[in-house]
N, C-alpha and C. Protein backbone atom coordinates (compact mmCIF):
# COMPACT_ATOMS: atom_id res chain seq x y z
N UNK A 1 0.82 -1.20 0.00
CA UNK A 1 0.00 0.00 0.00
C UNK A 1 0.85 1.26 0.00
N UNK A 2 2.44 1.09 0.98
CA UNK A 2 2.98 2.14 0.94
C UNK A 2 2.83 2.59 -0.60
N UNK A 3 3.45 2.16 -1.74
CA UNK A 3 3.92 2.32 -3.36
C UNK A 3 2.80 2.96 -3.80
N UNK A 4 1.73 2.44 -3.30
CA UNK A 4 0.64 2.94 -4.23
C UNK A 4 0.76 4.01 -3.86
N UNK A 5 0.59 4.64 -2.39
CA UNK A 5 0.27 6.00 -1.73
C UNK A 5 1.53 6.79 -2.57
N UNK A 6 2.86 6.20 -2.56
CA UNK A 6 3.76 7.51 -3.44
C UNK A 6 3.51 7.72 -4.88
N UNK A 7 2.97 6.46 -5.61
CA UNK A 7 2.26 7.00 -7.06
C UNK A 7 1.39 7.85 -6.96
N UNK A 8 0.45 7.68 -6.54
CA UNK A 8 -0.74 8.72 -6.72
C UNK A 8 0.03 9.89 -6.03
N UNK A 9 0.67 10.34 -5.17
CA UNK A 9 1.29 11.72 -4.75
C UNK A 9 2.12 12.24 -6.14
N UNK A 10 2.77 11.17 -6.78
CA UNK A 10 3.37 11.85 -7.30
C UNK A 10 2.89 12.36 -8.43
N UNK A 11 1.30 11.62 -8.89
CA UNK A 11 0.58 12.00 -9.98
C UNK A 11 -0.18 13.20 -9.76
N UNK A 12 -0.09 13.85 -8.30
CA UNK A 12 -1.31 14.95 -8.26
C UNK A 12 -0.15 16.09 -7.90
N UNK A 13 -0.64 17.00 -8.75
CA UNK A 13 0.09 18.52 -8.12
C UNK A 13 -1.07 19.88 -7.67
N UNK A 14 -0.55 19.87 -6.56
CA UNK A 14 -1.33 20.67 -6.03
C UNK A 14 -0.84 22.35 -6.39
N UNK A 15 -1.52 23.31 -6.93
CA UNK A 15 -1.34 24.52 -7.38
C UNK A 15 -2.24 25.77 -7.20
N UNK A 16 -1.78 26.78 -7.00
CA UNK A 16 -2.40 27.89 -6.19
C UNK A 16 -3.51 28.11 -7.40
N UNK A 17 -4.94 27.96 -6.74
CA UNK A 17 -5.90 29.04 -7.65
C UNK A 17 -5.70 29.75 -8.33
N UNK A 18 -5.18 30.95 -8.18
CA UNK A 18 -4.67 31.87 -8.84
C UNK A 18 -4.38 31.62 -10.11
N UNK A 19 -3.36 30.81 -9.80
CA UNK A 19 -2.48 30.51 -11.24
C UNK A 19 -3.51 29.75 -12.14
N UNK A 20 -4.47 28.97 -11.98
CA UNK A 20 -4.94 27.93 -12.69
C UNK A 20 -6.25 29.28 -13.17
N UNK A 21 -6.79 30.13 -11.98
CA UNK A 21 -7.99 31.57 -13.07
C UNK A 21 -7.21 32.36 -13.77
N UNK A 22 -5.49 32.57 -13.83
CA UNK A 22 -4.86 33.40 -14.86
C UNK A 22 -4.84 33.03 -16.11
N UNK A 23 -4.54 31.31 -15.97
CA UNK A 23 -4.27 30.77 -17.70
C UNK A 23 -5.77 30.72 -18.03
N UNK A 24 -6.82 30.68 -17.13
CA UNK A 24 -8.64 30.31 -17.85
C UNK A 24 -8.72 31.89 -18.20
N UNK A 25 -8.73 32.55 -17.74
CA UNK A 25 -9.26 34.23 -17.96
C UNK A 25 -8.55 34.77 -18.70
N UNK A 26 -9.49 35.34 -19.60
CA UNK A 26 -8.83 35.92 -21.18
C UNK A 26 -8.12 37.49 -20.45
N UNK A 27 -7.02 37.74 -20.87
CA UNK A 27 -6.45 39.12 -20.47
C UNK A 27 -7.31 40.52 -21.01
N UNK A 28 -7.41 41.44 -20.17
CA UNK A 28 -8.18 42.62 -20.68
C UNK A 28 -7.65 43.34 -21.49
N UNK A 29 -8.19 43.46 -22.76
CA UNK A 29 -7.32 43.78 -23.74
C UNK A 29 -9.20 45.11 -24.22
N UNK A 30 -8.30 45.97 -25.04
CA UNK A 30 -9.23 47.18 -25.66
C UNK A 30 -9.23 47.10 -27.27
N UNK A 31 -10.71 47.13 -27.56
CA UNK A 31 -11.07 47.06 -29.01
C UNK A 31 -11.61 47.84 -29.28
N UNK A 32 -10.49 48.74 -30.57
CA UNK A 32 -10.92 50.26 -31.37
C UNK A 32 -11.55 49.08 -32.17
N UNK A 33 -12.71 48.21 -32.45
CA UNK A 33 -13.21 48.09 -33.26
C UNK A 33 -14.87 48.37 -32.94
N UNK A 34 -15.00 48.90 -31.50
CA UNK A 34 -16.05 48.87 -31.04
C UNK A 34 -15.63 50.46 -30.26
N UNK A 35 -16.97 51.60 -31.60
CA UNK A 35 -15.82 52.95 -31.12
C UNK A 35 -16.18 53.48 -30.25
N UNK A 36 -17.37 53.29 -29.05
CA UNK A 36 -17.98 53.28 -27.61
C UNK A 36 -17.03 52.82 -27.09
N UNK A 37 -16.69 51.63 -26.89
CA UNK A 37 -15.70 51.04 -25.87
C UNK A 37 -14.31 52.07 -25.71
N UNK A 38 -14.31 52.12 -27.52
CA UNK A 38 -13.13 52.80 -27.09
C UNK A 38 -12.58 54.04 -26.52
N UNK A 39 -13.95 54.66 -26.85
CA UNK A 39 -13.77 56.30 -26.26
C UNK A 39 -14.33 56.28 -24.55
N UNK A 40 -14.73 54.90 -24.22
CA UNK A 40 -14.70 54.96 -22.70
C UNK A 40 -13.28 54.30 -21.91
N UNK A 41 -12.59 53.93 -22.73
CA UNK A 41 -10.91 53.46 -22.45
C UNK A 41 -10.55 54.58 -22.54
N UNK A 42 -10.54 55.70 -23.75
CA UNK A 42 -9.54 56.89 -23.61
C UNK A 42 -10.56 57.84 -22.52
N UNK A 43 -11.40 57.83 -22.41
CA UNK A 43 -11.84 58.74 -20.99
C UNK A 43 -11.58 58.21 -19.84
N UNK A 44 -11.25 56.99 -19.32
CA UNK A 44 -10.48 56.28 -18.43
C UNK A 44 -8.94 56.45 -18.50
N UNK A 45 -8.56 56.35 -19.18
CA UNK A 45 -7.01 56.64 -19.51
C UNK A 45 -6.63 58.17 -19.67
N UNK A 46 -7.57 59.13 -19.47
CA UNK A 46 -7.75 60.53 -19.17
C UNK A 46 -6.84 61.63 -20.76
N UNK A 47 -7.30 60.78 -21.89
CA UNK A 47 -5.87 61.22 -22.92
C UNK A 47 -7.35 60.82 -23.89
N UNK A 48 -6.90 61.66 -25.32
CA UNK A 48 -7.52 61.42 -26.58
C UNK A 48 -7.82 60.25 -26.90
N UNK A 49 -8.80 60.03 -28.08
CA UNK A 49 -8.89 58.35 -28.98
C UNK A 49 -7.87 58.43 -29.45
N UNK A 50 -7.09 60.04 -30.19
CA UNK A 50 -5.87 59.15 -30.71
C UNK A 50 -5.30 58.94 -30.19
N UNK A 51 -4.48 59.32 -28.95
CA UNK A 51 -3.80 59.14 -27.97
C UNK A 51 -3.37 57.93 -27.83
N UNK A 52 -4.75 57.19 -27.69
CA UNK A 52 -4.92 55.92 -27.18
C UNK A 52 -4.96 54.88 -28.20
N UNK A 53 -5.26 55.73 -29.50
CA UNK A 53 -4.71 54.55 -30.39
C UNK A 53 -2.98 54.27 -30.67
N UNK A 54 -2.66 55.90 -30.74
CA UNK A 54 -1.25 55.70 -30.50
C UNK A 54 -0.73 54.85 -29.67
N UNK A 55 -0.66 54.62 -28.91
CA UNK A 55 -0.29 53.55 -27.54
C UNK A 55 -0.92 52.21 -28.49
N UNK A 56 -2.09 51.90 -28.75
CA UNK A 56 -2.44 50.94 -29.05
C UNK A 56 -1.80 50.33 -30.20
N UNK A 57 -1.35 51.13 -30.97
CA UNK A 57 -0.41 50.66 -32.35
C UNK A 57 1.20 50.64 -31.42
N UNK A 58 1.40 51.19 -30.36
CA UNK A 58 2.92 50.79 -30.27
C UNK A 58 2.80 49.50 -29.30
N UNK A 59 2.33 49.23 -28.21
CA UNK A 59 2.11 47.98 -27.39
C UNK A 59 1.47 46.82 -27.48
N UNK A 60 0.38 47.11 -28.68
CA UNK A 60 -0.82 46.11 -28.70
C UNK A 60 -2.11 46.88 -27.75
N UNK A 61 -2.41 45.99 -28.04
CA UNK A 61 -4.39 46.71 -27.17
C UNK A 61 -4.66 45.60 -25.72
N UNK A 62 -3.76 45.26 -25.06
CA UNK A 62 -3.27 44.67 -23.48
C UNK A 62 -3.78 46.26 -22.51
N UNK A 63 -4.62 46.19 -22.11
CA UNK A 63 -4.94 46.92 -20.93
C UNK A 63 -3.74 47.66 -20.28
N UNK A 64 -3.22 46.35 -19.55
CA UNK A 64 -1.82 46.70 -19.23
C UNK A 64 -0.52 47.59 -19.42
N UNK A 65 -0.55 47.14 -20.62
CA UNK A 65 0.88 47.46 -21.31
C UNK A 65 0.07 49.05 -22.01
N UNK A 66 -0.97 49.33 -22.55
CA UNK A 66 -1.63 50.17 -22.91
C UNK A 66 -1.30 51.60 -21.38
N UNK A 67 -1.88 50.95 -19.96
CA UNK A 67 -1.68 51.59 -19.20
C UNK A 67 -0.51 51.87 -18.92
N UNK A 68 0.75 51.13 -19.00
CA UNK A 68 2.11 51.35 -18.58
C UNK A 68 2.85 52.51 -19.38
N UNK A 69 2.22 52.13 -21.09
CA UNK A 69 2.75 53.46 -21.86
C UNK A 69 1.90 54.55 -21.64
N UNK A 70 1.01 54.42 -21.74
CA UNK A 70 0.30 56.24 -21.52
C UNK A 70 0.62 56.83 -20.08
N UNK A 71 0.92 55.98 -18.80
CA UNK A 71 1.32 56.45 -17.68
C UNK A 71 2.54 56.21 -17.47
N UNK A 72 3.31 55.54 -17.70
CA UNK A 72 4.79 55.22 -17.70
C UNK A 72 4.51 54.46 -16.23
N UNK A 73 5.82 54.07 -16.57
CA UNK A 73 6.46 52.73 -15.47
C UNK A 73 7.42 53.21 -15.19
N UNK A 74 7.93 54.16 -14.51
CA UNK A 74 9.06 54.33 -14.55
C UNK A 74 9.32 56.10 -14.84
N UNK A 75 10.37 55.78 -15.60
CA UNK A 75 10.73 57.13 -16.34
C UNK A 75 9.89 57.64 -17.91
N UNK A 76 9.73 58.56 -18.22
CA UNK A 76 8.89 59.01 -18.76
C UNK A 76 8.94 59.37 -19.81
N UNK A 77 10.31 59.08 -20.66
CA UNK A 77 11.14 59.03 -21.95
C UNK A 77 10.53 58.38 -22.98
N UNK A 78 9.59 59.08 -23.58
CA UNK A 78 8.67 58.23 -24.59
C UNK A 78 7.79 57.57 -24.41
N UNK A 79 7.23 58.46 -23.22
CA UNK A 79 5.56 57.97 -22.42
C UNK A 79 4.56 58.91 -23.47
N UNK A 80 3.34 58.72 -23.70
CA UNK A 80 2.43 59.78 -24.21
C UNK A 80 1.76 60.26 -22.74
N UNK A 81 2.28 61.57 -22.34
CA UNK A 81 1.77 61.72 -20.78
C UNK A 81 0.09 62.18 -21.27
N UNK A 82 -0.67 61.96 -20.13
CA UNK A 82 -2.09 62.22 -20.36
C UNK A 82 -2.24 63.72 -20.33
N UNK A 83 -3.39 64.43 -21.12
CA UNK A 83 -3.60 65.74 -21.52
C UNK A 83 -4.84 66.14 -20.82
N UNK A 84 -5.73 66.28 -19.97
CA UNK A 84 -6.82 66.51 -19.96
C UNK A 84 -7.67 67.85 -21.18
N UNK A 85 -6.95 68.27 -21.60
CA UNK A 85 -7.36 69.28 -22.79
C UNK A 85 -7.93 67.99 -24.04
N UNK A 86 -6.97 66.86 -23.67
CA UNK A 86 -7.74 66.11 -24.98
C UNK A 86 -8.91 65.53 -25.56
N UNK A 87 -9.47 65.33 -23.56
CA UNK A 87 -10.63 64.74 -23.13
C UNK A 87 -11.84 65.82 -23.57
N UNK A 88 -12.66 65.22 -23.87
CA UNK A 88 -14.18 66.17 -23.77
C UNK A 88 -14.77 65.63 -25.28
């Protein structure tokens, strides 16, 4: 019985939740193909549609990476900083 009990341990891996709803859940990503959505992303992101398409043609349309360039990560060397003049 011992043998059996270390097969089956070694067949099961136990892994944090987390990790197993990151790979099921599609990443939040923004679609200028839907032009509501998109002008409520660039009024969230406090910067123009083009603004935000700009960003979107240099990073991809990743939420994320969308937010990291229009706000920077860091240093600010080829960030598009947000305008509120652009908004309205």
């Amino acid at each position: 019985m011992a043998a059996d009990g270390g097969i089956l341990k070694s067949m099961i891996r136990l892994v944090p939740v987390s990790s197993v709803l990151a790979e099921l859940r599609p990443r939040p990503s923004i679609d200028l193909g839907d032009p509501s959505a998109a002008d409520r992303w660039a009024q969230k992101f406090n910067v123009s549609r083009d603004r935000l398409v700009t960003a979107i043609e240099k990073v991809g349309n990743s939420v994320a990476a969308v937010r990291r360039e229009l706000h920077g990560g860091g240093g600010s060397a080829g960030k598009i900083s947000p305008n509120p003049q652009d908004v309205g």
